[in-house]
Protein backbone atom coordinates (compact mmCIF):
# COMPACT_ATOMS: atom_id res chain seq x y z
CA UNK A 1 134.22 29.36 -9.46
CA UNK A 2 137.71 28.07 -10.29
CA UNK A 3 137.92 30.11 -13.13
CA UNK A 4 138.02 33.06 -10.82
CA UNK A 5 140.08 31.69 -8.38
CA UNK A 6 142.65 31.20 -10.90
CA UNK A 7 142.05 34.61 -12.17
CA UNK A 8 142.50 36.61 -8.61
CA UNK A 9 146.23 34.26 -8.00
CA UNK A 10 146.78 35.17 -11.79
CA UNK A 11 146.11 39.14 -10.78
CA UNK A 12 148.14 39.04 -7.74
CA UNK A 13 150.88 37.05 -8.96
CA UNK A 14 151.22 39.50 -12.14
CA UNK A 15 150.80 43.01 -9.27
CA UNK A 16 153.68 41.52 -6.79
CA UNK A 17 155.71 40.52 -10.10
CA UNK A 18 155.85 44.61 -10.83
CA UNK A 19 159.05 46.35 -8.96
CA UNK A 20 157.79 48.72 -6.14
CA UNK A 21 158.49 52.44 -6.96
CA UNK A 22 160.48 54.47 -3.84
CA UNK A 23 158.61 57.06 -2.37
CA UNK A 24 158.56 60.91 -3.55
CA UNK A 25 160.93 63.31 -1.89
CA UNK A 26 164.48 62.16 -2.67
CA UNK A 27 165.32 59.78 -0.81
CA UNK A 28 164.14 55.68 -0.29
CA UNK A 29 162.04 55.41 2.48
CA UNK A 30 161.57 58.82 3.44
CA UNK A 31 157.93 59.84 3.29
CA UNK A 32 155.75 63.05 3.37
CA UNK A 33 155.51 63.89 7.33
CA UNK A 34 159.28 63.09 7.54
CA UNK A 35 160.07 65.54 5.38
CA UNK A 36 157.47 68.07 6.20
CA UNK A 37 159.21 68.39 9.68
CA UNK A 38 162.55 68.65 8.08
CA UNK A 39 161.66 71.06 5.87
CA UNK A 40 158.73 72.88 7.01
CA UNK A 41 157.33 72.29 10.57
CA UNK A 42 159.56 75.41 11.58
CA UNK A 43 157.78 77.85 10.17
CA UNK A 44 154.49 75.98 9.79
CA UNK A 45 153.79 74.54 13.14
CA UNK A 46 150.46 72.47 13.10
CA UNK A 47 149.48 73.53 9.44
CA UNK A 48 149.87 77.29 10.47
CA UNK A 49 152.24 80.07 9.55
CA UNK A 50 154.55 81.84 11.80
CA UNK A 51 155.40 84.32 9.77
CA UNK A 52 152.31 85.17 7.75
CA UNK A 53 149.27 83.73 9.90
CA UNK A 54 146.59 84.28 7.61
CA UNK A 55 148.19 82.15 4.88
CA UNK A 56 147.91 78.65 6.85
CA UNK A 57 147.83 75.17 5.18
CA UNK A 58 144.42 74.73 6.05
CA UNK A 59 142.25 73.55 3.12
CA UNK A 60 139.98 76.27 3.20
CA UNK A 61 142.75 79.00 3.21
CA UNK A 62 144.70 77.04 0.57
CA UNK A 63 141.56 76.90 -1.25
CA UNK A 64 140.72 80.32 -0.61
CA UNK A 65 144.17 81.44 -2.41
CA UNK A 66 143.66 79.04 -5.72
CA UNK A 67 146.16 76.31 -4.38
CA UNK A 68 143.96 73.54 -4.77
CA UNK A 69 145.56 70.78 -6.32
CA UNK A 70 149.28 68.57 -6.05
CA UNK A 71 150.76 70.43 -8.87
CA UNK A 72 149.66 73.73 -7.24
CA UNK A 73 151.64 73.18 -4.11
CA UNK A 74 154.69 71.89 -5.54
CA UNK A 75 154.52 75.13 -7.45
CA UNK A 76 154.20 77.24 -3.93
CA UNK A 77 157.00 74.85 -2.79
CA UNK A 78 159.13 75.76 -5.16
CA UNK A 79 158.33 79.51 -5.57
CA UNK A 80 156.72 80.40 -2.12
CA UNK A 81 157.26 84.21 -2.78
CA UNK A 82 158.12 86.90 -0.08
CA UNK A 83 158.64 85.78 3.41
């Protein structure tokens, strides 16, 4: 038993030894819903879309249009097409 004890202080010692990483979207300390009301809330109130409303960010119409995964909606981010 005091093998294992050593072992878990050994395994949290070594994970709080590691520097933490900031946060994705540019700047420390700024996460996702910050930035999604920045950015996006205008024109997609509640997950919907004011100016196309059948193309929502609900999961089943993102799924429905092949946008299914993180790399997908960066790439709708980043090229969201007409508007």
């Amino acid at each position: 038993m005091k093998t294992l004890t050593k072992i878990g202080v050994l395994v949290v010692t070594v994970a709080w030894s590691f520097p933490r990483r900031p946060r994705r979207g540019g700047e420390e300390g700024i996460g996702g819903a910050k930035l999604f009301q920045q950015h996006c809330a205008a024109c997609h109130p509640d997950g919907g879309n004011i100016i196309k409303p059948a193309l929502t960010l609900r999961k089943k119409d993102m799924d429905a249009r092949g946008v299914k995964t993180a790399e997908d909606i960066v790439g709708k981010m980043r090229n969201p097409g007409p508007g």
